[in-house]
N, C-alpha and C. Protein backbone atom coordinates (compact mmCIF):
# COMPACT_ATOMS: atom_id res chain seq x y z
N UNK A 1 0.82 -1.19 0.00
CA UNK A 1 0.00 0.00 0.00
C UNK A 1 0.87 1.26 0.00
N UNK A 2 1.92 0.91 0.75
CA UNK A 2 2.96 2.60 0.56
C UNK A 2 3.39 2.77 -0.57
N UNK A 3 4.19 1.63 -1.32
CA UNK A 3 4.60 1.98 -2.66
C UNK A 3 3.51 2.36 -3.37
N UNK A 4 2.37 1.99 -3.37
CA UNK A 4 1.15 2.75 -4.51
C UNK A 4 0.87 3.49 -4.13
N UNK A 5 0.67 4.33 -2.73
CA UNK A 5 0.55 5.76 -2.48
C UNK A 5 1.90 6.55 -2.38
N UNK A 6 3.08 6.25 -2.62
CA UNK A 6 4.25 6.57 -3.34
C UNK A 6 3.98 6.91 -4.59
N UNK A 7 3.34 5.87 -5.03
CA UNK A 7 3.63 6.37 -6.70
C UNK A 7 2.84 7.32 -7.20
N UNK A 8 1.22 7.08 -6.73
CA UNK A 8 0.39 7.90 -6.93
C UNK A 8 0.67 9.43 -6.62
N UNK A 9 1.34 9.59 -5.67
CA UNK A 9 2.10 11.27 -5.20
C UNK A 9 2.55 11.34 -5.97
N UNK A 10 3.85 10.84 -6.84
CA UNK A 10 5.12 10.30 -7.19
C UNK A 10 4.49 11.06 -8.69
N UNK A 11 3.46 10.75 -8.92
CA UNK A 11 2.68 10.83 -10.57
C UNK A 11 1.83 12.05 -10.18
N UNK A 12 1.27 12.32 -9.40
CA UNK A 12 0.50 14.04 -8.64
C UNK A 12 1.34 15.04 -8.60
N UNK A 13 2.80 15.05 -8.43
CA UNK A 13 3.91 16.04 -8.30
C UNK A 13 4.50 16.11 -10.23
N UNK A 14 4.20 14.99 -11.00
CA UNK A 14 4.65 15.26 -12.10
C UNK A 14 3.95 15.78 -13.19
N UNK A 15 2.80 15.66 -13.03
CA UNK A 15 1.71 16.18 -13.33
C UNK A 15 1.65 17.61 -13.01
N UNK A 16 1.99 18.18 -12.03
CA UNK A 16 1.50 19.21 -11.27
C UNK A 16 2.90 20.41 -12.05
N UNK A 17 4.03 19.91 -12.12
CA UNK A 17 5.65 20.23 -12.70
C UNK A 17 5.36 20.30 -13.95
N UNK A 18 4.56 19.39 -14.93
CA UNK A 18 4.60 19.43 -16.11
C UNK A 18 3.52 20.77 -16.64
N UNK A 19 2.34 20.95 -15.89
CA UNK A 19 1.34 21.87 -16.19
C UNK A 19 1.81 23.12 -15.97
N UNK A 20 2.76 23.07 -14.49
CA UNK A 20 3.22 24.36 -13.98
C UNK A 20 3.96 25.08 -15.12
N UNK A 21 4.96 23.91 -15.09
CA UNK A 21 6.15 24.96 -16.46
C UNK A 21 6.14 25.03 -18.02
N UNK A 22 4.46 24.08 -18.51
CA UNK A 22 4.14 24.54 -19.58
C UNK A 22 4.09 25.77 -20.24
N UNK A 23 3.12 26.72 -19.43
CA UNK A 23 2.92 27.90 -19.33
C UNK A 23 3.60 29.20 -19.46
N UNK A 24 4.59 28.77 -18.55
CA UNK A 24 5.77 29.42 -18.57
C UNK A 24 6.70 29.90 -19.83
N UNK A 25 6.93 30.99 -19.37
CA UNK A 25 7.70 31.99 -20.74
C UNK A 25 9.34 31.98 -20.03
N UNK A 26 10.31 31.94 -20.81
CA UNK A 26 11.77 32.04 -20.64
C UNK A 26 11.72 33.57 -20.23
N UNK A 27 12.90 34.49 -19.77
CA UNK A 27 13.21 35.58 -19.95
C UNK A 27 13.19 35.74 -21.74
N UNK A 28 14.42 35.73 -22.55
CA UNK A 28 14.49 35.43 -23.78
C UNK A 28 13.11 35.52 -24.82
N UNK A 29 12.00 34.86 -24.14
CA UNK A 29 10.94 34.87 -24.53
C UNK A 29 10.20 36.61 -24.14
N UNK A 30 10.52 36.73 -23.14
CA UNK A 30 9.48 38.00 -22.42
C UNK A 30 10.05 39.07 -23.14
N UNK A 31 11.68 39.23 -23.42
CA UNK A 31 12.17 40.68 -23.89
C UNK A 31 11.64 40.65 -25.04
N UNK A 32 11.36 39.34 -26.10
CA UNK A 32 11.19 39.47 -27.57
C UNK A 32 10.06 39.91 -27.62
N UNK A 33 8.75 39.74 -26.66
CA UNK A 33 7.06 40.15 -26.29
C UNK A 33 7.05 41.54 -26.26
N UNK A 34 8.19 41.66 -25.33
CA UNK A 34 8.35 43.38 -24.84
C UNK A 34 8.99 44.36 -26.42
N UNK A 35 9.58 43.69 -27.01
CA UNK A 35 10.36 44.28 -28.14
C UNK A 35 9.50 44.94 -29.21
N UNK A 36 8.37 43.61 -29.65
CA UNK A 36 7.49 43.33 -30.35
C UNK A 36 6.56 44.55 -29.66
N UNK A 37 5.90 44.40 -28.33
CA UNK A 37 4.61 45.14 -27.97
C UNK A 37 5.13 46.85 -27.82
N UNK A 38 6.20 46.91 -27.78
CA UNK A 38 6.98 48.73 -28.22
C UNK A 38 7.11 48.86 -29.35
N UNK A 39 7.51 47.85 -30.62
CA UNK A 39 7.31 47.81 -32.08
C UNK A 39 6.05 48.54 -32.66
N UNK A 40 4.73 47.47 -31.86
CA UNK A 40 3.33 47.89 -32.41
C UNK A 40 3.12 49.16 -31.87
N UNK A 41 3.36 49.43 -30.39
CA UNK A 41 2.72 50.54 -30.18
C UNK A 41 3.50 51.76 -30.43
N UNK A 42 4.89 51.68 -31.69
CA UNK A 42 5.32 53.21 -32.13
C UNK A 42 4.62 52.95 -33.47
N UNK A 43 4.43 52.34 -33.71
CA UNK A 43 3.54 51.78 -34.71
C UNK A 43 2.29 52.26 -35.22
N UNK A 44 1.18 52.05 -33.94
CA UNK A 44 -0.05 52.31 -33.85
C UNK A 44 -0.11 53.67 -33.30
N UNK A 45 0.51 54.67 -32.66
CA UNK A 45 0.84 55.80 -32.09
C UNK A 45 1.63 56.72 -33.07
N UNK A 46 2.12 55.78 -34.18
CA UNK A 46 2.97 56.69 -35.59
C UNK A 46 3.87 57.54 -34.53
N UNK A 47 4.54 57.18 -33.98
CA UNK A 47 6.44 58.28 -33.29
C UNK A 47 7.06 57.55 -34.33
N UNK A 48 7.99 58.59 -34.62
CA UNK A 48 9.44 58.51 -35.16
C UNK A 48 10.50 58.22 -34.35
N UNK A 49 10.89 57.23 -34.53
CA UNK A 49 12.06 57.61 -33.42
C UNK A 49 13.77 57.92 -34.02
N UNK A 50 14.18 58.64 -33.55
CA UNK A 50 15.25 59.60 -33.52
C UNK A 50 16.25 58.94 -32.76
N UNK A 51 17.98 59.21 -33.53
CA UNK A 51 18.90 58.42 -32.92
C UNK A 51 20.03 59.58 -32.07
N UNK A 52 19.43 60.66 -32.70
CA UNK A 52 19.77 62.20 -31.52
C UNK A 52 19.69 63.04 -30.62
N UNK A 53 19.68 63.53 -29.95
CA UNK A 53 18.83 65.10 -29.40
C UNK A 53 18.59 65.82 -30.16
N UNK A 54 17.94 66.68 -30.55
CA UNK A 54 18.37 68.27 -30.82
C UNK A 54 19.28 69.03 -30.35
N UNK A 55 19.76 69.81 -30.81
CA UNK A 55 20.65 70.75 -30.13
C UNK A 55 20.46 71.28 -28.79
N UNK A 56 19.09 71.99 -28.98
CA UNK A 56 18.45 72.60 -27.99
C UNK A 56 17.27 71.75 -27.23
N UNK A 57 17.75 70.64 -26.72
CA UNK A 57 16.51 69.71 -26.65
C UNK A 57 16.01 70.11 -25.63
N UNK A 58 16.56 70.80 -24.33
CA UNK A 58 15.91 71.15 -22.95
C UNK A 58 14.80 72.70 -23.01
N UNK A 59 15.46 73.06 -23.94
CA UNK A 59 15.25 74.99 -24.16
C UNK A 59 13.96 74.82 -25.53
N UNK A 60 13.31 74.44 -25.87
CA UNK A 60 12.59 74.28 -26.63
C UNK A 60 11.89 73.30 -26.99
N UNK A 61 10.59 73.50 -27.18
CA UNK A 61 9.63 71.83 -27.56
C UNK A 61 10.06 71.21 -28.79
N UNK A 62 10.51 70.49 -28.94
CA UNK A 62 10.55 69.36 -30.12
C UNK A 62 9.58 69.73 -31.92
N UNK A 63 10.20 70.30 -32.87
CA UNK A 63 9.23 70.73 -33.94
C UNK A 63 8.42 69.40 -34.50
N UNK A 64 9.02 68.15 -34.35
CA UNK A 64 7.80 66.78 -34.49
C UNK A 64 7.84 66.43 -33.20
N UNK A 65 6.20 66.68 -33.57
CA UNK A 65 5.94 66.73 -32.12
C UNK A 65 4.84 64.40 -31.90
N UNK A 66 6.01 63.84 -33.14
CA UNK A 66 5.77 62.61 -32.84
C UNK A 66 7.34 61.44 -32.42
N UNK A 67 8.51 62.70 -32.77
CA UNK A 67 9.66 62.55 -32.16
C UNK A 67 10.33 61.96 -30.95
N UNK A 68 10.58 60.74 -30.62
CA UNK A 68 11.11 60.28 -29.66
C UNK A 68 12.77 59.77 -29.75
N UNK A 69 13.36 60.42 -28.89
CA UNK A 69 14.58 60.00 -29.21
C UNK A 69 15.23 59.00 -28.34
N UNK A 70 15.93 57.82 -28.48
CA UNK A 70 15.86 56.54 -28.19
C UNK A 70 17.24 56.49 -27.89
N UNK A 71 17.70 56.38 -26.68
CA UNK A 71 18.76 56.47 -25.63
C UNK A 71 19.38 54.89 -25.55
N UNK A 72 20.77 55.08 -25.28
CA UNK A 72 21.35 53.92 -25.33
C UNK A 72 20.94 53.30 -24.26
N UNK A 73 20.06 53.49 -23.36
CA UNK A 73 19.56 52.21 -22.57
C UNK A 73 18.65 52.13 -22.53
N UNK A 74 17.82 52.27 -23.84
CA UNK A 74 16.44 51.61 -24.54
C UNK A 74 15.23 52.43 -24.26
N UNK A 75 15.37 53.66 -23.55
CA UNK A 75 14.61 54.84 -23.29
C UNK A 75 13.69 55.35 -24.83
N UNK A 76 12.47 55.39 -25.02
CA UNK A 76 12.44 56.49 -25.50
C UNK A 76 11.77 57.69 -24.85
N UNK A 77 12.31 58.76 -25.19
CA UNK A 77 11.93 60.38 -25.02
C UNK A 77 11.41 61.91 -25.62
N UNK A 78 10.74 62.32 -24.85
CA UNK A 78 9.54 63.10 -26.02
C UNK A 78 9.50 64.02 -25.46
N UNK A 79 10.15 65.56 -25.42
CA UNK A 79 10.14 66.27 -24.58
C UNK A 79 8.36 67.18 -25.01
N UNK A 80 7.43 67.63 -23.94
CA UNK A 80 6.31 67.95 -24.45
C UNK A 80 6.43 69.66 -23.85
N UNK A 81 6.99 69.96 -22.89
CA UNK A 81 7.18 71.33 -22.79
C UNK A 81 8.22 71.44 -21.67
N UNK A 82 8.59 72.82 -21.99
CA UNK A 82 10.30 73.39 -21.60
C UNK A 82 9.71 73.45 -19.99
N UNK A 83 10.99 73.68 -19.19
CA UNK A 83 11.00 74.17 -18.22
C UNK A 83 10.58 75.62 -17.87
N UNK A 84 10.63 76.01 -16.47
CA UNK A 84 10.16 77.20 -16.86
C UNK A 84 11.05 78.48 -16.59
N UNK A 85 10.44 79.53 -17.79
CA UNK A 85 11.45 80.08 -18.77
C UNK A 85 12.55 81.11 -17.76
N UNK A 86 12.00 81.48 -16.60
CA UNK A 86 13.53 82.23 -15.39
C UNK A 86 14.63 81.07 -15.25
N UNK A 87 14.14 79.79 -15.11
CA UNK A 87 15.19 79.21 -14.83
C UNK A 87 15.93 78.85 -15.93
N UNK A 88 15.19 78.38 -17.48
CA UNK A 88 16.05 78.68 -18.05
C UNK A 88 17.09 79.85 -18.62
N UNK A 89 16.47 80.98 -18.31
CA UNK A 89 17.09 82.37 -18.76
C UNK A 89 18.50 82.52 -17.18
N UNK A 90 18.30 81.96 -16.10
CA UNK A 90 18.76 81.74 -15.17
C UNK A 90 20.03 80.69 -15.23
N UNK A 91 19.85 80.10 -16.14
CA UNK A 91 20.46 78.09 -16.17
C UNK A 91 20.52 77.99 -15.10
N UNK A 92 19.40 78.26 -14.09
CA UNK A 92 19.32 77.27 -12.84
C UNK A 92 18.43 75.83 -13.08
N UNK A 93 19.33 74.54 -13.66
CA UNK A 93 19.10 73.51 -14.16
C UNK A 93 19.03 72.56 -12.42
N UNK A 94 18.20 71.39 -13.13
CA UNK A 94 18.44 70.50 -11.93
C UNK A 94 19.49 69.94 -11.83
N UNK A 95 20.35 69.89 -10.76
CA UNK A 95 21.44 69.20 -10.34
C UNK A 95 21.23 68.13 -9.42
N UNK A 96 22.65 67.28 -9.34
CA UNK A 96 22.29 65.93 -8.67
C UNK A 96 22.35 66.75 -7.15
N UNK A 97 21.48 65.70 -6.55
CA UNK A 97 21.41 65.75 -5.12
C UNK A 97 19.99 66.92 -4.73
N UNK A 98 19.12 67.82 -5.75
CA UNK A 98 18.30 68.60 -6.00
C UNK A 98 16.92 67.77 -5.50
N UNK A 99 15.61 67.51 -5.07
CA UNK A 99 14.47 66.86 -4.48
C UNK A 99 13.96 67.81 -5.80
N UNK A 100 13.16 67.41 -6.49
CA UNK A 100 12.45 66.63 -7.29
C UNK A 100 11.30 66.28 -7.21
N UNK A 101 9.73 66.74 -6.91
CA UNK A 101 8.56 66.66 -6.95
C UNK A 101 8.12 66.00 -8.55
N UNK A 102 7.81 64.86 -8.51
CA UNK A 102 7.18 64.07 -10.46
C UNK A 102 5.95 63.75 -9.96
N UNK A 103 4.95 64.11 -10.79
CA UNK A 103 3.23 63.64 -11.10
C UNK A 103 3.60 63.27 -12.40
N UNK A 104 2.98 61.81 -12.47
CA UNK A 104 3.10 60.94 -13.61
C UNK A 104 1.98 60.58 -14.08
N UNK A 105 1.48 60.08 -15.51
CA UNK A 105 0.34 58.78 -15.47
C UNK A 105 0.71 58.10 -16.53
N UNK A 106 0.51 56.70 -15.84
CA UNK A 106 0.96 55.53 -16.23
C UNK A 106 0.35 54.69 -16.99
N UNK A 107 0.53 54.57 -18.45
CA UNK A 107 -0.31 53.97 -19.13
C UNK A 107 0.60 52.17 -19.61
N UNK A 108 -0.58 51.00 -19.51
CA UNK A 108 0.68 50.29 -20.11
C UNK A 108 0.13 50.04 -21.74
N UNK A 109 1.05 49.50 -22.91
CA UNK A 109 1.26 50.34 -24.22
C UNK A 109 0.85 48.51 -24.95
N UNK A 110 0.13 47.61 -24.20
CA UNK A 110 -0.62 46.86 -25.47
C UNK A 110 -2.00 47.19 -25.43
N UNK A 111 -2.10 46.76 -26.56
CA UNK A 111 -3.32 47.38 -27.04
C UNK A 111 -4.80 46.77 -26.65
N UNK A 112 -5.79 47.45 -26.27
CA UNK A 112 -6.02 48.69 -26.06
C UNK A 112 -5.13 48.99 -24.94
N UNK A 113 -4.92 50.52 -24.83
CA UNK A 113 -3.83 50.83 -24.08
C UNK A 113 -4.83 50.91 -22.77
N UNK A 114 -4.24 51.29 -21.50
CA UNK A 114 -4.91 51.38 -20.56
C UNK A 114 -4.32 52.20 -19.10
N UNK A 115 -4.90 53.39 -18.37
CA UNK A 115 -4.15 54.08 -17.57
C UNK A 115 -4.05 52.94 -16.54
N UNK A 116 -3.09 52.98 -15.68
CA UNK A 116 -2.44 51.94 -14.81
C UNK A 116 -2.39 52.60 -13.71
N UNK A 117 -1.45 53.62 -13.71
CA UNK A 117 -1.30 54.63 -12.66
C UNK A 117 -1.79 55.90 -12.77
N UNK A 118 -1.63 56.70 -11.74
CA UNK A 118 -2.08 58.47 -12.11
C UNK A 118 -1.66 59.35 -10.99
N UNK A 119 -0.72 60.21 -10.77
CA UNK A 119 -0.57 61.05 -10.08
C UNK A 119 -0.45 62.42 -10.50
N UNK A 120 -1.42 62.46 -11.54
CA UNK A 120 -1.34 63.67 -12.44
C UNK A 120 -1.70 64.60 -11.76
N UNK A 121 -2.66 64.92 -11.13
CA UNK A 121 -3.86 65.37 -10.27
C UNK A 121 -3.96 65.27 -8.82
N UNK A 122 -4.02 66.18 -8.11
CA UNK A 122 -4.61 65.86 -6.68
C UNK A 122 -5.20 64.90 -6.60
N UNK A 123 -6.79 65.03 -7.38
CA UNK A 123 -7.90 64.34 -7.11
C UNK A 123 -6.83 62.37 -7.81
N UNK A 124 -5.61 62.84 -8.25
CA UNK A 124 -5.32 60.97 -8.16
C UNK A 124 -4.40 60.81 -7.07
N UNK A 125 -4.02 61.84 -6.82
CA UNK A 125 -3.17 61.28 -5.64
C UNK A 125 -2.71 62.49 -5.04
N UNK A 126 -3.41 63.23 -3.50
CA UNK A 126 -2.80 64.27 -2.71
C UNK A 126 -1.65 65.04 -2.73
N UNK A 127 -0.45 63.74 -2.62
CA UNK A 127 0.85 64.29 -2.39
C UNK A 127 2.18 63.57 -3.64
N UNK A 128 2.37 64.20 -4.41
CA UNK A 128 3.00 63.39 -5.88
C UNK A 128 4.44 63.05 -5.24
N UNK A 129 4.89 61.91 -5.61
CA UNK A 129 6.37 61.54 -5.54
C UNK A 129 7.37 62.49 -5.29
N UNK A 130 7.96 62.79 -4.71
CA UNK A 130 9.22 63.36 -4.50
C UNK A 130 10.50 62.33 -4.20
N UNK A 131 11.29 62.86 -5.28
CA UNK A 131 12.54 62.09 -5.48
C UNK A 131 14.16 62.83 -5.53
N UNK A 132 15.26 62.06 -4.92
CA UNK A 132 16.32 62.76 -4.92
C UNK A 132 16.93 62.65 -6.42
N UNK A 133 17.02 63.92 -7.18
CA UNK A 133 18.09 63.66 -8.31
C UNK A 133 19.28 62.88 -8.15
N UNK A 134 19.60 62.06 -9.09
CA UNK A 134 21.08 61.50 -8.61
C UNK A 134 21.40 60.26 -8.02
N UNK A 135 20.17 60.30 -7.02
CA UNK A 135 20.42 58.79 -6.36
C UNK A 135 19.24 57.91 -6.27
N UNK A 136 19.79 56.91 -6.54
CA UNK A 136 18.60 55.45 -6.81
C UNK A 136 17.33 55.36 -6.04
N UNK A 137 16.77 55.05 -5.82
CA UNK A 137 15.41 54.99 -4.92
C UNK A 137 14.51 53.65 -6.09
N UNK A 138 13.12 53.86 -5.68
CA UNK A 138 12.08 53.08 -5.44
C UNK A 138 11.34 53.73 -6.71
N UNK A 139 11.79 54.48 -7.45
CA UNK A 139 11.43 54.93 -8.78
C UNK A 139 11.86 54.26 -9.73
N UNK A 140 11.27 54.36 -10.58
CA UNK A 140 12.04 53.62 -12.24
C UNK A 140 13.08 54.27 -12.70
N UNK A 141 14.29 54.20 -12.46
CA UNK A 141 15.30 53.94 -13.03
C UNK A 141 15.49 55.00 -14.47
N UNK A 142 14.27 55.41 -15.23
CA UNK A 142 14.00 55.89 -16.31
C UNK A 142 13.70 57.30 -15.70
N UNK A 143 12.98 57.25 -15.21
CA UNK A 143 12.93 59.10 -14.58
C UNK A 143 14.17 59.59 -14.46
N UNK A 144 14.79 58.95 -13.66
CA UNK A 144 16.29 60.03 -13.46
C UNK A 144 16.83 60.11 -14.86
N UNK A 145 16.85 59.34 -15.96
CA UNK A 145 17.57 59.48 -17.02
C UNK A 145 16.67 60.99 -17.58
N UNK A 146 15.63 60.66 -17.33
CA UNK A 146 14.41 61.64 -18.02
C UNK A 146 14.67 62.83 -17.38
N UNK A 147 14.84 63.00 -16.54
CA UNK A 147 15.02 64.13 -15.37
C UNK A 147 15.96 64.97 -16.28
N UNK A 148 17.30 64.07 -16.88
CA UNK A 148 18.29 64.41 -17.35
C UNK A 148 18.33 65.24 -18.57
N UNK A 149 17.87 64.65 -19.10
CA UNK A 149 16.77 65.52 -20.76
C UNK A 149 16.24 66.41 -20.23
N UNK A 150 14.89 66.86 -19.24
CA UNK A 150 14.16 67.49 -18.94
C UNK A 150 15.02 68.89 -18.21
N UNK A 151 15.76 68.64 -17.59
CA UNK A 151 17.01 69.83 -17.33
C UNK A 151 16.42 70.76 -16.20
N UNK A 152 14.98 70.82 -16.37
CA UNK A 152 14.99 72.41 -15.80
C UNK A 152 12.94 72.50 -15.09
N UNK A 153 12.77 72.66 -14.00
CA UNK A 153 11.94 72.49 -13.25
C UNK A 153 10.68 73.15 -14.24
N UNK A 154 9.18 72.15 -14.51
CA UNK A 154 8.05 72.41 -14.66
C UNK A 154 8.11 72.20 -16.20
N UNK A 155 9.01 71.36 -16.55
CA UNK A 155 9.21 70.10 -17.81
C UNK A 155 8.38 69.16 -17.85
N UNK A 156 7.52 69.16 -18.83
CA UNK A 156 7.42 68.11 -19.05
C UNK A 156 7.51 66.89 -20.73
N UNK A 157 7.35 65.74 -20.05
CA UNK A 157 8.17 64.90 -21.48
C UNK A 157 7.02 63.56 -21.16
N UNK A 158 7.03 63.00 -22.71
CA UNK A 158 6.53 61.60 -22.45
C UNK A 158 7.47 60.97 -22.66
N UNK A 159 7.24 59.55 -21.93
CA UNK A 159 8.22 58.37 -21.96
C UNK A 159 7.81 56.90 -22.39
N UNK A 160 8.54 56.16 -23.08
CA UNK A 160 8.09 54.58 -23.59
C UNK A 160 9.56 53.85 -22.56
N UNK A 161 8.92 53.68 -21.86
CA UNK A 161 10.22 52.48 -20.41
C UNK A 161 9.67 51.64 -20.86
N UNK A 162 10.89 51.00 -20.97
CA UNK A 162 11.31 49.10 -21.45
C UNK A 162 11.24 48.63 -19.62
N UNK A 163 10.64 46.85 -19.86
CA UNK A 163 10.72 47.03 -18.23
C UNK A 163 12.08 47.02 -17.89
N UNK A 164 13.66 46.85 -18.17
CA UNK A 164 14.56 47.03 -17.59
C UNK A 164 14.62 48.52 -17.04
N UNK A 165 14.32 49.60 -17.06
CA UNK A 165 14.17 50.64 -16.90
C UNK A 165 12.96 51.12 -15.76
N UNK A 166 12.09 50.09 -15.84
CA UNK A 166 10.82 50.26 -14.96
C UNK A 166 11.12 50.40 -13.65
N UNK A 167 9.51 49.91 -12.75
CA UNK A 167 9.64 49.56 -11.57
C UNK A 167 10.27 48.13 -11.12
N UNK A 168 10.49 47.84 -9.89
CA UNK A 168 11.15 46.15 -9.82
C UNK A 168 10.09 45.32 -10.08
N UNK A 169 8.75 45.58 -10.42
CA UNK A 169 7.87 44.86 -10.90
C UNK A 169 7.90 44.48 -12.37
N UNK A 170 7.94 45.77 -12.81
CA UNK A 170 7.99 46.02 -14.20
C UNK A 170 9.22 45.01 -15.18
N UNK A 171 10.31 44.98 -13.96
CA UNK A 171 11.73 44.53 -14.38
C UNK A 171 11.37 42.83 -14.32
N UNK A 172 10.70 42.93 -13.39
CA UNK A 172 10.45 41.04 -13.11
C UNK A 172 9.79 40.57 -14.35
N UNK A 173 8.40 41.56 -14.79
CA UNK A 173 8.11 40.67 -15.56
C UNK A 173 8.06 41.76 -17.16
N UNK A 174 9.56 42.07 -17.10
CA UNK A 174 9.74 42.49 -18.69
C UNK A 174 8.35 43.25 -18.88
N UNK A 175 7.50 44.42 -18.59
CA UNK A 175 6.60 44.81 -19.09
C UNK A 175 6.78 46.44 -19.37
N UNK A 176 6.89 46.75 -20.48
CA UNK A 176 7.01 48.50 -20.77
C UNK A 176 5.64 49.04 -20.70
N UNK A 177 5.35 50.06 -20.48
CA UNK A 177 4.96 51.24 -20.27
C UNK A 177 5.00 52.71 -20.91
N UNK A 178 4.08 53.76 -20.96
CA UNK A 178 4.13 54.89 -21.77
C UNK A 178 4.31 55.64 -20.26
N UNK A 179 4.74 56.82 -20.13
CA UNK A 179 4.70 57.54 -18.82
C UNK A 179 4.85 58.57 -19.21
N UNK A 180 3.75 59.62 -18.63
CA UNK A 180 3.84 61.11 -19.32
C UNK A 180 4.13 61.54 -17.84
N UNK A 181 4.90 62.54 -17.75
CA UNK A 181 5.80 62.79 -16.45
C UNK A 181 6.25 64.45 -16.64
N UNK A 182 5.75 65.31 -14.82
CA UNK A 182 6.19 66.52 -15.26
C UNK A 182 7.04 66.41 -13.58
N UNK A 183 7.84 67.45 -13.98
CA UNK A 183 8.78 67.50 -12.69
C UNK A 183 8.57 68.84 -12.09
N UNK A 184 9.33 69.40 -10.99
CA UNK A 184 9.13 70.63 -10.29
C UNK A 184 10.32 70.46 -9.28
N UNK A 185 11.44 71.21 -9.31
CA UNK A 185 12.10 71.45 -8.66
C UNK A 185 12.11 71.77 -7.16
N UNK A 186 12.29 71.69 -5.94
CA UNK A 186 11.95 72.27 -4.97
C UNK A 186 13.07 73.05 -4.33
N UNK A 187 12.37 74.16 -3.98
CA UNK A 187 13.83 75.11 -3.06
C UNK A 187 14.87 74.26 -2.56
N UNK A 188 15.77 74.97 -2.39
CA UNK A 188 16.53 74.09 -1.69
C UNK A 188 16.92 74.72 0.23
């Protein structure tokens, strides 16, 4: 009787292993999904994407205004309006170690697209993120690069984050995102 309720487990655990990791996607598999689902949606959204800056990419809005320019660590970036114009006439730019107030909303980019997050607004969220320029935190990884483009407090830009760039969620399971994102400098 033990060996047949041995085996019977024995055949319940292989069963259970074989269904489990059917399903299952490789990494390898997830980046090519992720590659593909940023393909369609510059695609279906018609951006250009751009292998430059502009000259003046911080100091002026972008003249295609379907322009994203695509950063060596898989960023793309869309600047949608300048900072504001004392600080640039000032070049009081953001520097590292500067706090950083971002209201974001978070759309993710298969289709139909769909808002995810929102801190655009009070009414989505009271008190918006505040983040240190410069140093790592609990943010995506992609803001600070964005921050970087954006230069100058009450910028804002849209963004297409690959999940390596995301949140540690985002990163787990390879999923990109559109993120329209404005910043605000705070006194210091």
């Amino acid at each position: 009787m033990k060996l047949f309720s041995g085996f019977v487990l024995s055949c319940i655990f292989a069963v259970i292993a074989i269904v489990g990791c059917s399903g299952s996607s490789t990494y390898s598999d997830l980046v090519k999904t992720q590659k593909a689902t940023i393909s369609t949606f510059l695609r279906y959204d018609t951006i250009n994407v751009v292998s430059s800056l502009p000259s003046n990419y911080a100091t002026k809005v972008w003249a295609g205004n379907k322009d994203y320019y695509l950063s060596s660590t898989g960023l793309y970036y869309h600047l949608l309006k300048v900072g504001d114009q004392a600080a640039i006439d000032s070049k009081d730019s953001i520097r590292v170690g500067d706090n950083v107030v971002v209201r974001y909303v978070k759309i993710g980019i298969t289709l139909p697209t769909d808002t995810v997050e929102s801190t655009w607004t009070t009414l989505n969220s009271a008190y918006p993120n505040s983040i240190t320029y410069g140093s790592t935190g609990s943010e995506p990884s992609a803001w600070q690069e964005a921050i970087t483009y954006m230069k100058y407090s009450g910028a804002q830009a849209e963004l297409i984050v690959p999940g390596t760039l995301g949140t540690s969620t985002d990163q787990s399971n390879v999923t990109p995102y559109y993120y329209k994102l404005s910043i605000k400098k705070l006194p210091r």
